[in-house]
Protein backbone atom coordinates (compact mmCIF):
# COMPACT_ATOMS: atom_id res chain seq x y z
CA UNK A 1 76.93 -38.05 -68.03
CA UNK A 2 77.71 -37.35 -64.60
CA UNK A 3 76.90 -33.91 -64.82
CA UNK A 4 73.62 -34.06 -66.21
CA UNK A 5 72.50 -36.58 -63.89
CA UNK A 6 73.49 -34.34 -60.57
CA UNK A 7 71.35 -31.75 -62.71
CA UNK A 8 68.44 -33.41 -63.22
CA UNK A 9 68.87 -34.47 -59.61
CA UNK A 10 69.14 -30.95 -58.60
CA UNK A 11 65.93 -29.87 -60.61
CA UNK A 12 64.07 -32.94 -59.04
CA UNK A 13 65.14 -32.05 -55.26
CA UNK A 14 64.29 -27.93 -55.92
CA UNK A 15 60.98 -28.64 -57.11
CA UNK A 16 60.71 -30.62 -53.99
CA UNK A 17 61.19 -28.28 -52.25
CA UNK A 18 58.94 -25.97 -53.58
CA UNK A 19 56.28 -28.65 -53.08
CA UNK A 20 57.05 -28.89 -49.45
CA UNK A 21 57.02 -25.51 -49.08
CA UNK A 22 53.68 -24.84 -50.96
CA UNK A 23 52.10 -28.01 -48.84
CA UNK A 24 53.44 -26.29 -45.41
CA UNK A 25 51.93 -23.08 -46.09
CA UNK A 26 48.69 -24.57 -47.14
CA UNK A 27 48.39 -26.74 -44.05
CA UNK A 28 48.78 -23.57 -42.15
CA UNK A 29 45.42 -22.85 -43.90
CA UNK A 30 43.23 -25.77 -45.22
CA UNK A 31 41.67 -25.61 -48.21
CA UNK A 32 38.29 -24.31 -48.09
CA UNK A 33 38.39 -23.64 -44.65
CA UNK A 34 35.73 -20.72 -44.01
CA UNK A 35 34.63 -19.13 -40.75
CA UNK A 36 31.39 -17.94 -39.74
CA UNK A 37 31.04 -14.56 -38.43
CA UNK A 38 27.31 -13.34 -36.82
CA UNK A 39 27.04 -10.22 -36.69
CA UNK A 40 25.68 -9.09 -33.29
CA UNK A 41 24.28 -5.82 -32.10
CA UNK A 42 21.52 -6.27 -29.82
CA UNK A 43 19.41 -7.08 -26.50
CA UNK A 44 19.91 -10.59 -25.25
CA UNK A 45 16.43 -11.58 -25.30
CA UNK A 46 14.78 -14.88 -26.84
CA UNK A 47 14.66 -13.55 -30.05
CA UNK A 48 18.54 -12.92 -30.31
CA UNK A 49 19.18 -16.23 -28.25
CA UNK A 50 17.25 -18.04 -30.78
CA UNK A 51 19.44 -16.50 -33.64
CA UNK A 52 22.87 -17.29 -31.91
CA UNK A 53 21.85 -20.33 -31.26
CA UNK A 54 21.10 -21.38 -34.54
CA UNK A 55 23.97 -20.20 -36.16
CA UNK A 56 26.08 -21.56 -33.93
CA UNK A 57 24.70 -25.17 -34.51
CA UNK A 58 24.67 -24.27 -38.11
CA UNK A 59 28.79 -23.21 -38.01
CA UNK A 60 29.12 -27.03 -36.37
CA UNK A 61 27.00 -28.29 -38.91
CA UNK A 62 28.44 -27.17 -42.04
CA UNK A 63 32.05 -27.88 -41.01
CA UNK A 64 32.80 -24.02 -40.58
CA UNK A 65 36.52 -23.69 -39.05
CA UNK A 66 34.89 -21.49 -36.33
CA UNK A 67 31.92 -19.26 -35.46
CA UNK A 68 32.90 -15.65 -34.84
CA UNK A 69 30.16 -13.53 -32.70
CA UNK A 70 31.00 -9.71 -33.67
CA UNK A 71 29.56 -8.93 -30.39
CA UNK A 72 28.16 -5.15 -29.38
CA UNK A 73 25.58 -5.60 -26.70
CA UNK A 74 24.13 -3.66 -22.94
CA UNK A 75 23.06 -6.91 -22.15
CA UNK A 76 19.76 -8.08 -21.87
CA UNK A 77 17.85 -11.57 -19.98
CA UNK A 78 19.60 -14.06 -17.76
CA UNK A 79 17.38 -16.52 -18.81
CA UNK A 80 18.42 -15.88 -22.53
CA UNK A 81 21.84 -15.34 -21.97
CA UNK A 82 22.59 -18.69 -20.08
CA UNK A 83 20.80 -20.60 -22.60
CA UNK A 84 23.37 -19.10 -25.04
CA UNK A 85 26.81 -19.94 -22.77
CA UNK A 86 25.18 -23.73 -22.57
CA UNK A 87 25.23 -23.66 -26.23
CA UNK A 88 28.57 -21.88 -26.84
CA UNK A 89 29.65 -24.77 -24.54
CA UNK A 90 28.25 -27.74 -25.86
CA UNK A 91 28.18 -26.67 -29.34
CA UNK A 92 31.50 -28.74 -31.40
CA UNK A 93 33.07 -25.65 -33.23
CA UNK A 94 35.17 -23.39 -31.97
CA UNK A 95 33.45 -20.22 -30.69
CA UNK A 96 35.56 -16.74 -30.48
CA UNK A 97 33.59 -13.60 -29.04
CA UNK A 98 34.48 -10.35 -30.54
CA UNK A 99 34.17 -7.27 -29.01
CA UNK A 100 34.06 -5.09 -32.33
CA UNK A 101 33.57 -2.58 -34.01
CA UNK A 102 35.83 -0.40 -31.76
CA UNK A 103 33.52 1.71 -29.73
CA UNK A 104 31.20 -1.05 -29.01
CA UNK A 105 30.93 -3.06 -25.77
CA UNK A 106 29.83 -6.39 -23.85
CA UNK A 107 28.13 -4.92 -21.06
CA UNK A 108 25.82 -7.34 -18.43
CA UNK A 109 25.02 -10.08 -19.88
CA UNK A 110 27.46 -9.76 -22.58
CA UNK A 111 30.62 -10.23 -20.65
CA UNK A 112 29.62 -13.66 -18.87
CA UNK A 113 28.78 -14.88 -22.43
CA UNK A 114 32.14 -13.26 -23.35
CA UNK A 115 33.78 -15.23 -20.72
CA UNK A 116 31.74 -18.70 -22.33
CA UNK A 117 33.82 -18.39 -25.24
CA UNK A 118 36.52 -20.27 -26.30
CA UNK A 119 38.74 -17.39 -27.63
CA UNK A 120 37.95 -13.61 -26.65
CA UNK A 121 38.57 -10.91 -28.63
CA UNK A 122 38.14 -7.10 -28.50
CA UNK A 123 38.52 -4.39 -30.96
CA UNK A 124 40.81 -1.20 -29.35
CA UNK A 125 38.43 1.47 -27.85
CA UNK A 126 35.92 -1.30 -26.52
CA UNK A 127 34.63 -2.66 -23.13
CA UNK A 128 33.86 -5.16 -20.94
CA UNK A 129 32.02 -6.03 -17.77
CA UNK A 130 29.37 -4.21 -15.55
CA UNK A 131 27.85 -7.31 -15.04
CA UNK A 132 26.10 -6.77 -11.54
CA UNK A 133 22.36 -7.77 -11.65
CA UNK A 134 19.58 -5.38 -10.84
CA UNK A 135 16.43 -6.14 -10.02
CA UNK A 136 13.42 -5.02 -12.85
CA UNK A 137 12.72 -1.53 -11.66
CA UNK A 138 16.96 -0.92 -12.13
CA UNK A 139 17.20 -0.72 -7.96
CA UNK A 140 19.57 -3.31 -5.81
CA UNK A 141 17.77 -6.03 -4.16
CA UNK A 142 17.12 -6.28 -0.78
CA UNK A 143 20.77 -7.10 1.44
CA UNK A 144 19.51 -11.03 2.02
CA UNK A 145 18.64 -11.35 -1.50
CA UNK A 146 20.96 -9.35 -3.09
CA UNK A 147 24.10 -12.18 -1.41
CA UNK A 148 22.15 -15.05 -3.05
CA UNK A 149 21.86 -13.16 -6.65
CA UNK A 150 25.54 -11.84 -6.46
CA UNK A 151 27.43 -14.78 -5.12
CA UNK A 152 25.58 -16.99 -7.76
CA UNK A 153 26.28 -14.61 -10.60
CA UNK A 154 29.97 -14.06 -9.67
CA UNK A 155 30.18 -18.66 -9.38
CA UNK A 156 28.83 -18.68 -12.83
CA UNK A 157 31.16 -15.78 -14.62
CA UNK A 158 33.83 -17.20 -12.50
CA UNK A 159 33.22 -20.69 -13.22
CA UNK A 160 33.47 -19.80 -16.98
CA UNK A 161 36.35 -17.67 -16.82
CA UNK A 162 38.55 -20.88 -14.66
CA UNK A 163 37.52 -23.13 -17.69
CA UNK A 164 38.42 -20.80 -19.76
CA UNK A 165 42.23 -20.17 -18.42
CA UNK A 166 41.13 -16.63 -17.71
CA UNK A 167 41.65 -14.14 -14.66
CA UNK A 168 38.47 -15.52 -12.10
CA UNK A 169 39.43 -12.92 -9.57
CA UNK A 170 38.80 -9.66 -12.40
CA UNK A 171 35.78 -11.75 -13.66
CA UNK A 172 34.26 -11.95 -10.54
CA UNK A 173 34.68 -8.25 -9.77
CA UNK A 174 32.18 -7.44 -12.95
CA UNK A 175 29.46 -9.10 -10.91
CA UNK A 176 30.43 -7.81 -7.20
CA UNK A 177 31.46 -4.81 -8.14
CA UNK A 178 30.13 -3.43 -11.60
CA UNK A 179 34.04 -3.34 -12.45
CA UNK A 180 34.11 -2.37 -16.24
CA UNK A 181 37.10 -2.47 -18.33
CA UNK A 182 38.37 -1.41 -21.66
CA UNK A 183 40.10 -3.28 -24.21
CA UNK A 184 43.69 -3.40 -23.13
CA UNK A 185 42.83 -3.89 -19.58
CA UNK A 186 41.37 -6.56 -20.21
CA UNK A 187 43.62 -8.21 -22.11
CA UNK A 188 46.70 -7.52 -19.86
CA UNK A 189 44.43 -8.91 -16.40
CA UNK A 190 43.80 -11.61 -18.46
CA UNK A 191 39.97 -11.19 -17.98
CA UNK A 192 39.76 -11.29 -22.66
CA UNK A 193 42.85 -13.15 -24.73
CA UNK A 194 43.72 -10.32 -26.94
CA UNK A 195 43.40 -7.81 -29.33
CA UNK A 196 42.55 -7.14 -32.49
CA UNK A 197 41.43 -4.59 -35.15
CA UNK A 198 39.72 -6.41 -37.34
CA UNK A 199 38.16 -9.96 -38.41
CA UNK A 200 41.14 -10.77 -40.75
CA UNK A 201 43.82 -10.06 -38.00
CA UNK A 202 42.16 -11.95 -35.75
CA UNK A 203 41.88 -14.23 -37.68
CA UNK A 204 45.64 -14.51 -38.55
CA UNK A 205 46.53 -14.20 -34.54
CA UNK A 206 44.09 -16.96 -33.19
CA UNK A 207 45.49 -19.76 -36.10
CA UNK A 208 46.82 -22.43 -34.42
CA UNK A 209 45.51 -21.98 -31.14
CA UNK A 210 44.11 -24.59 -28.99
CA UNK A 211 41.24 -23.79 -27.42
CA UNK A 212 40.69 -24.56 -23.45
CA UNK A 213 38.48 -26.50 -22.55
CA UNK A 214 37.08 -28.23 -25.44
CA UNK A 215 40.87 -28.80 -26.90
CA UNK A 216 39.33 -28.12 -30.50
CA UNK A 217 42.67 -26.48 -32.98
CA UNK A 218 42.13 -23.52 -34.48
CA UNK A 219 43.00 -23.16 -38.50
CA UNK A 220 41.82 -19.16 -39.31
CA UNK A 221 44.63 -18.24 -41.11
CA UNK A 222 43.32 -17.02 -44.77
CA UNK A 223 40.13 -18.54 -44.31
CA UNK A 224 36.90 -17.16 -46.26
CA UNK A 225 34.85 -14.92 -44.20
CA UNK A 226 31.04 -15.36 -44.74
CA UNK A 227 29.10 -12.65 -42.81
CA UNK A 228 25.21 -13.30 -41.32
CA UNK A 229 23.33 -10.72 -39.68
CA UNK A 230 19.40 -11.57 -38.38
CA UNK A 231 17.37 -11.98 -41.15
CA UNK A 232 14.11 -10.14 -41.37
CA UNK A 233 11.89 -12.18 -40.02
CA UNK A 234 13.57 -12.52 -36.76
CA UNK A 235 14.59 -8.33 -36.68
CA UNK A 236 10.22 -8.13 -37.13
CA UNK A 237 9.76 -10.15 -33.95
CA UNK A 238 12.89 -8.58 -31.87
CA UNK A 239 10.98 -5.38 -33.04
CA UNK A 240 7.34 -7.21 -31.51
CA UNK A 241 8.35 -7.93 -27.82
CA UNK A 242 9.31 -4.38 -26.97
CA UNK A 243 7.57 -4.07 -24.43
CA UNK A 244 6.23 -0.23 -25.68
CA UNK A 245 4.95 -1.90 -28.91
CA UNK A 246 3.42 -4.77 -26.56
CA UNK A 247 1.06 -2.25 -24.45
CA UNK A 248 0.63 -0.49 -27.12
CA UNK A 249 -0.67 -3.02 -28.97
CA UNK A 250 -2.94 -4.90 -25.94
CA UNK A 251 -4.54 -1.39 -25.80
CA UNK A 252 -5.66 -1.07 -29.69
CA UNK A 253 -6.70 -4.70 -29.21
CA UNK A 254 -8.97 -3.44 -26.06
CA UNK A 255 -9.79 -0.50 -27.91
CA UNK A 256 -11.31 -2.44 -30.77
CA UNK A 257 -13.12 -5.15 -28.90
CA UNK A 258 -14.89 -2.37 -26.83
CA UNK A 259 -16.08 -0.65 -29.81
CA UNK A 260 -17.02 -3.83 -31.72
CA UNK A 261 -19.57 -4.93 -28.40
CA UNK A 262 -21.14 -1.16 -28.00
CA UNK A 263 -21.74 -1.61 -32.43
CA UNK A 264 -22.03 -5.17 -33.38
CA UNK A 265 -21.03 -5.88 -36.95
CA UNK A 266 -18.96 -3.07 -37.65
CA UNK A 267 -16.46 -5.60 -38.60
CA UNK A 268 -13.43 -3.24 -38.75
CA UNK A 269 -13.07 -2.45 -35.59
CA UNK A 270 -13.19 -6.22 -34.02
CA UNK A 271 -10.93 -7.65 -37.03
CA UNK A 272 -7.98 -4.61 -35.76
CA UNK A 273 -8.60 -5.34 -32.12
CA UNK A 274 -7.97 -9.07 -32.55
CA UNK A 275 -4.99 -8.91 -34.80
CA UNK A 276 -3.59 -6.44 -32.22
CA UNK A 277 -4.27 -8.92 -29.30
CA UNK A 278 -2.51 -11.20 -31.12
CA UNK A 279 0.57 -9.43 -31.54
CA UNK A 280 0.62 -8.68 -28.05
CA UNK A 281 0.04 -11.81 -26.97
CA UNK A 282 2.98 -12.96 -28.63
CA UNK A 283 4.61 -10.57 -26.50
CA UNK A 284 3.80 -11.40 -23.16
CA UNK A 285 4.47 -15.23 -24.45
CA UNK A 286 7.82 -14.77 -24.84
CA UNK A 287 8.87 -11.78 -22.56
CA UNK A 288 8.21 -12.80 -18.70
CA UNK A 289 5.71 -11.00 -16.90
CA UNK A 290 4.04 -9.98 -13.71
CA UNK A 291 0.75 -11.55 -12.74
CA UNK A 292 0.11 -8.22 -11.02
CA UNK A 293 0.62 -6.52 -13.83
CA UNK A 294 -1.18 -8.47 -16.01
CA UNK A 295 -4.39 -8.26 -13.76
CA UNK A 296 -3.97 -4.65 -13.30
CA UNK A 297 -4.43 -4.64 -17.47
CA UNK A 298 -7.24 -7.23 -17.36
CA UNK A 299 -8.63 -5.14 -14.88
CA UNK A 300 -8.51 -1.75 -16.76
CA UNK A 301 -10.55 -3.65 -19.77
CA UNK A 302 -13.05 -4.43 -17.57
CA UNK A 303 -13.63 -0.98 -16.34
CA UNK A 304 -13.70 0.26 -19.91
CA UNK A 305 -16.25 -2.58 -21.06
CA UNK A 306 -18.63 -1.76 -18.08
CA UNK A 307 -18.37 1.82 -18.68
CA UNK A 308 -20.78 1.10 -21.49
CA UNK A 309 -23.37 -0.93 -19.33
CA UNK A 310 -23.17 1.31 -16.26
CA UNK A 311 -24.09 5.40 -15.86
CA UNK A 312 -21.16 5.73 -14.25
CA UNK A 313 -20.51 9.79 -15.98
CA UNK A 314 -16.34 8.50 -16.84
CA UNK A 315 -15.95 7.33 -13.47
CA UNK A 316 -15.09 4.22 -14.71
CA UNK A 317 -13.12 5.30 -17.54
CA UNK A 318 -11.01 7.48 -15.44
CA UNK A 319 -10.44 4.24 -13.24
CA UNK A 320 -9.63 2.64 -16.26
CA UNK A 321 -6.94 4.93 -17.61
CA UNK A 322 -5.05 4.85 -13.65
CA UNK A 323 -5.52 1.08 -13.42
CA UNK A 324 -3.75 0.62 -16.98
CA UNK A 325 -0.67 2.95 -16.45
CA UNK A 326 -0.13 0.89 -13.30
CA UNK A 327 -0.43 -2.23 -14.72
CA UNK A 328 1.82 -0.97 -17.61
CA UNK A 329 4.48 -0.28 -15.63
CA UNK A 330 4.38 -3.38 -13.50
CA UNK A 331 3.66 -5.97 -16.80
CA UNK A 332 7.50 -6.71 -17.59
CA UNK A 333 8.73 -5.57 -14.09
CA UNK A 334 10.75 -9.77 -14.29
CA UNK A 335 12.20 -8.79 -17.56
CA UNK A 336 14.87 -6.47 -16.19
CA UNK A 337 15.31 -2.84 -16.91
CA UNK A 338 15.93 -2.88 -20.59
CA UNK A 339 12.25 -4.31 -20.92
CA UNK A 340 9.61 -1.88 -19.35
CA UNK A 341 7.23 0.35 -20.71
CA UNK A 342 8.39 3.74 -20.35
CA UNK A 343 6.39 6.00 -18.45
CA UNK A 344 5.26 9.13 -20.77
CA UNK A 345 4.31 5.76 -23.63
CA UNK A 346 1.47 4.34 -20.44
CA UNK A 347 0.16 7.82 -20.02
CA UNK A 348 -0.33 8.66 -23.78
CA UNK A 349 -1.97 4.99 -24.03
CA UNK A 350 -4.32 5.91 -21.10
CA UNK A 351 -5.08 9.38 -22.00
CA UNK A 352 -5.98 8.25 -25.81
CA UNK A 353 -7.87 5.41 -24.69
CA UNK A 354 -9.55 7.58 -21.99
CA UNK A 355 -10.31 11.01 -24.22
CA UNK A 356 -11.69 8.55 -27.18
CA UNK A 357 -14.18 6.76 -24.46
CA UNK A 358 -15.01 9.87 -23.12
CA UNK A 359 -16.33 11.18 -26.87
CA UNK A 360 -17.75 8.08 -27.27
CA UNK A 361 -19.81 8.20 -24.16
CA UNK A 362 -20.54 11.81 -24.65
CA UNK A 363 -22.30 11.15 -27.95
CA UNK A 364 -23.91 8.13 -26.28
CA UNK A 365 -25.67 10.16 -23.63
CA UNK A 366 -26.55 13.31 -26.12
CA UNK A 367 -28.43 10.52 -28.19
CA UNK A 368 -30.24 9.23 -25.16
CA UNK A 369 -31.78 12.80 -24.37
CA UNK A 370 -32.50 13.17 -28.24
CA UNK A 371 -36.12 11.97 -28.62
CA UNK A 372 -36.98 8.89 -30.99
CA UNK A 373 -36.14 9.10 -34.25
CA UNK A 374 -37.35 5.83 -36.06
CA UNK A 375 -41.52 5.18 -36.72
CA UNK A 376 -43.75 6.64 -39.42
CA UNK A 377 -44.43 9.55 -36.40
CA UNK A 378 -41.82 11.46 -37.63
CA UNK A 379 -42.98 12.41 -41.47
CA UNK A 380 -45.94 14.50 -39.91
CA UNK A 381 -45.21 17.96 -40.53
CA UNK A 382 -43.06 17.34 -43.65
CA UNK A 383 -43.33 18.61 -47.61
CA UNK A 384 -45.08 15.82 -49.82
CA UNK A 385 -45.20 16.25 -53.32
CA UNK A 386 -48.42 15.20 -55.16
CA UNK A 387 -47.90 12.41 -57.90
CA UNK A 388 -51.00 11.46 -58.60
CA UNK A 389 -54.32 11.35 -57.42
CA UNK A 390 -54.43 9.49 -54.09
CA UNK A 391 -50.45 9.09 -53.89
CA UNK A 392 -47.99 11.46 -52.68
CA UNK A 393 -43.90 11.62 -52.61
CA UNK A 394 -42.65 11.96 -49.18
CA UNK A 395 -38.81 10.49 -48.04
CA UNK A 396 -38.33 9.12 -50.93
CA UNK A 397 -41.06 7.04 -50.51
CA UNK A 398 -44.80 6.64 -52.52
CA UNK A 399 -47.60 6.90 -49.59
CA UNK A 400 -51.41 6.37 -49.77
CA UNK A 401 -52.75 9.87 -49.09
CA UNK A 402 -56.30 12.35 -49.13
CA UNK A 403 -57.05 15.38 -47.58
CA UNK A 404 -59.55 16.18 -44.82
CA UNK A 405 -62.22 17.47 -46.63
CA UNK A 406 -61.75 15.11 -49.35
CA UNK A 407 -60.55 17.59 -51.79
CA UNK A 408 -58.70 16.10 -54.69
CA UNK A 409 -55.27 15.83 -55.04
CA UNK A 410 -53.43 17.80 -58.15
CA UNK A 411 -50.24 16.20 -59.14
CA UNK A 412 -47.53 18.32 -58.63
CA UNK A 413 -48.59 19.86 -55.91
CA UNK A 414 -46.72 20.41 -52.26
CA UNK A 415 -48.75 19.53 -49.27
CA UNK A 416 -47.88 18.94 -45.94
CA UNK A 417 -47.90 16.12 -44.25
CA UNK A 418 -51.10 16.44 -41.04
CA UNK A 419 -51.10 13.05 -39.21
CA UNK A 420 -51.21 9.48 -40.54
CA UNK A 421 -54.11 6.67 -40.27
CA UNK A 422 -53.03 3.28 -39.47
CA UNK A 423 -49.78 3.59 -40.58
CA UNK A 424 -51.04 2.76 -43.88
CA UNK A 425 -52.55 6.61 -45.39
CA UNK A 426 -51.19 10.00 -44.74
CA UNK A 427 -53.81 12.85 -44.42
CA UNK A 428 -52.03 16.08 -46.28
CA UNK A 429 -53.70 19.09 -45.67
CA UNK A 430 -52.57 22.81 -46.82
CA UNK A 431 -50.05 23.58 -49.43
CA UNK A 432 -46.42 23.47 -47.99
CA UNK A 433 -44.87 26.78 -46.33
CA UNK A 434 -42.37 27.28 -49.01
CA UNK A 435 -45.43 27.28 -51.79
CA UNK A 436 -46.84 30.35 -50.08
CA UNK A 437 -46.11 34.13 -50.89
């Protein structure tokens, strides 16, 4: 009796233990943990803020164990991209930044929001850094200037890197001196927190990690992966504020309007050029843009427009065409160098614009010289075919009609048309030229 109670005590303590041990290794990985991973290959801009953003908030709103941004960026606005970091650090998930797939890289703007997140990762055969600003036009600012914009760039991806228990002295030399480094670099100076190949792995390598400063405990470990990329809508609009699709736009919306006020009602033409306008309106709304360059545009319409209203032989036009590749060039001159028009896109714009107002205005000017065209004037001289006595065919129209000498009229027969009386009665005279042999 003995015996088979130290059995059954045996059997009851072993599948204890299993218990324990299946409870341990599920605690390592909670049930129905999942984690969030945004896929990321882009501009910073606020179209791609706006996506982050929102996903981010979404990973903290649905409970996800933590928001992964597969990250493969040249960087992009410092307005967008600081808007992003004060997410990433207000936002209650954990946020890991990962450099992947392996020959991408967090250039500019991408490092300092690298250095905003909690964990960062990088695949092998990535980068980091070159996070000096520029000014628009891709040049260095001015020596006075160029302190201000440095030092406060290297406080901010410093400031974020000391929070972050990173290397402040290696994350201040992306700003001050373009220093770019790859992925094991930057994990040995301590400037990303390590390496991985792929989600899973890092997955398994971050578990259990406490992240600095928000304190929030990582479980990754086996977790369900549930990818996002930018849906459609928001790839359309990315696609909208380039700012080559933006002039290009503004100038089919000028385009249109011009040739909807030299021919009213045409319809077509206005219903385009507004549409267009629209579109690149919604461009220069959410892009920032020069004033100068926006007048130089606003300027160019108003050459074209008066080119209509004032003999001017293309002057005007030609003006036109040099006023908008200027203003081109200038429009998104705050926007940084990843946002201007290129230079060969402002001169095809111009040229177009200019070549199709010069064919416009040539046909304008011919049709001045021509002589009127329009009045009952113009049938003199023409066949009229008889119909019947006192009527004759003539444009596809019936007209009251006798000849000179008051001979009658024979239906059927072609007469030409001599002069017409009051408007009203056409006085048709010999038989047409092609009746005679």
């Amino acid at each position: 009796m003995v015996t088979g109670l130290a059995r059954a005590l045996g059997t009851f303590l072993a599948g204890a233990a299993v218990v324990l041990v299946i409870a341990g290794t599920a605690a390592g990985a909670p049930n129905g943990s999942k984690v969030l991973v945004v896929e990321f290959e882009n501009d910073v801009n606020p179209v791609t803020q706006d996506y982050l953003v929102d996903e981010m908030r979404r990973g903290a709103k649905d409970g996800y164990a933590a928001v992964v941004i597969e990250m493969d960026t040249p960087g992009g606005l410092g307005s967008s991209m600081r808007k992003i970091v004060k997410e990433m650090l207000a936002v209650d998930v954990p946020v890991v930044v990962y450099v992947a797939p392996s020959g991408s890289s967090a250039d500019s703007a991408g490092a300092v929001i690298g250095q905003a997140a909690d964990v960062l990762a990088m695949a092998p055969q990535t980068n980091i850094g070159s996070s000096t600003p520029i000014t628009g036009t891709g040049d260095n600012f001015g020596s006075d200037l160029r302190r201000k914009v440095i030092n406060d760039a290297a406080a901010y991806i410093g400031e974020l890197a000391r929070e972050h228990d990173r290397n402040v002295e290696k994350s201040e030399a992306m700003v001050r001196d373009a220093a770019n480094y790859g992925a094991r670099e930057a994990v040995a100076l301590g400037i990303a927190d390590l390496m991985a190949p792929n989600v899973p792995t890092l997955l398994e390598k971050i578990d259990g990690r406490t992240t600095v400063p928000k304190g929030l405990v990582l479980h990754t470990a086996g977790a369900e992966v549930e990818r996002v990329d930018m849906p459609f809508w928001k790839k359309a609009l990315d696609l909208l504020i380039d700012p080559n699709i933006i002039a290009l736009m503004l100038s089919v919306g000028l385009l249109g309007i011009i040739v909807e006020l030299w021919n009213p009602g045409l319809i077509f033409p206005g219903t385009v050029g507004g549409i267009s306008l629209i579109i690149g309106l919604y461009g220069l709304q959410v892009l920032p843009v020069s004033v100068a360059g926006l007048l130089l545009m606003l300027l160019a319409a108003a050459f074209w427009v008066a080119e209509a209203f004032v003999p001017s032989h293309g002057a005007l036009t030609v003006a036109g065409a040099v006023t908008f590749v200027l203003g081109a060039l200038l429009l998104f001159d705050p926007a940084g160098e990843a946002y201007q028009v290129s230079l060969w896109t402002a001169l095809a714009i111009a040229g177009t614009l200019a070549l199709l107002m010069g064919v416009a205005l040539s046909r304008v000017a011919k049709a001045r010289r021509n002589p009127v065209e329009v009045g009952v004037t113009q049938i003199v001289g023409d066949e009229a075919v008889v119909r019947r006595e006192g009527w004759v065919a003539v444009g596809g129209e019936l007209w009251r009609a006798r000849t000179p000498d008051g001979r009658p009229l024979v239906p059927g027969e072609h007469v030409t048309v001599e002069s017409v009386e009051d408007g009203l009665e056409l006085v048709v005279g010999s038989p047409h030229p092609t009746e005679r042999t």
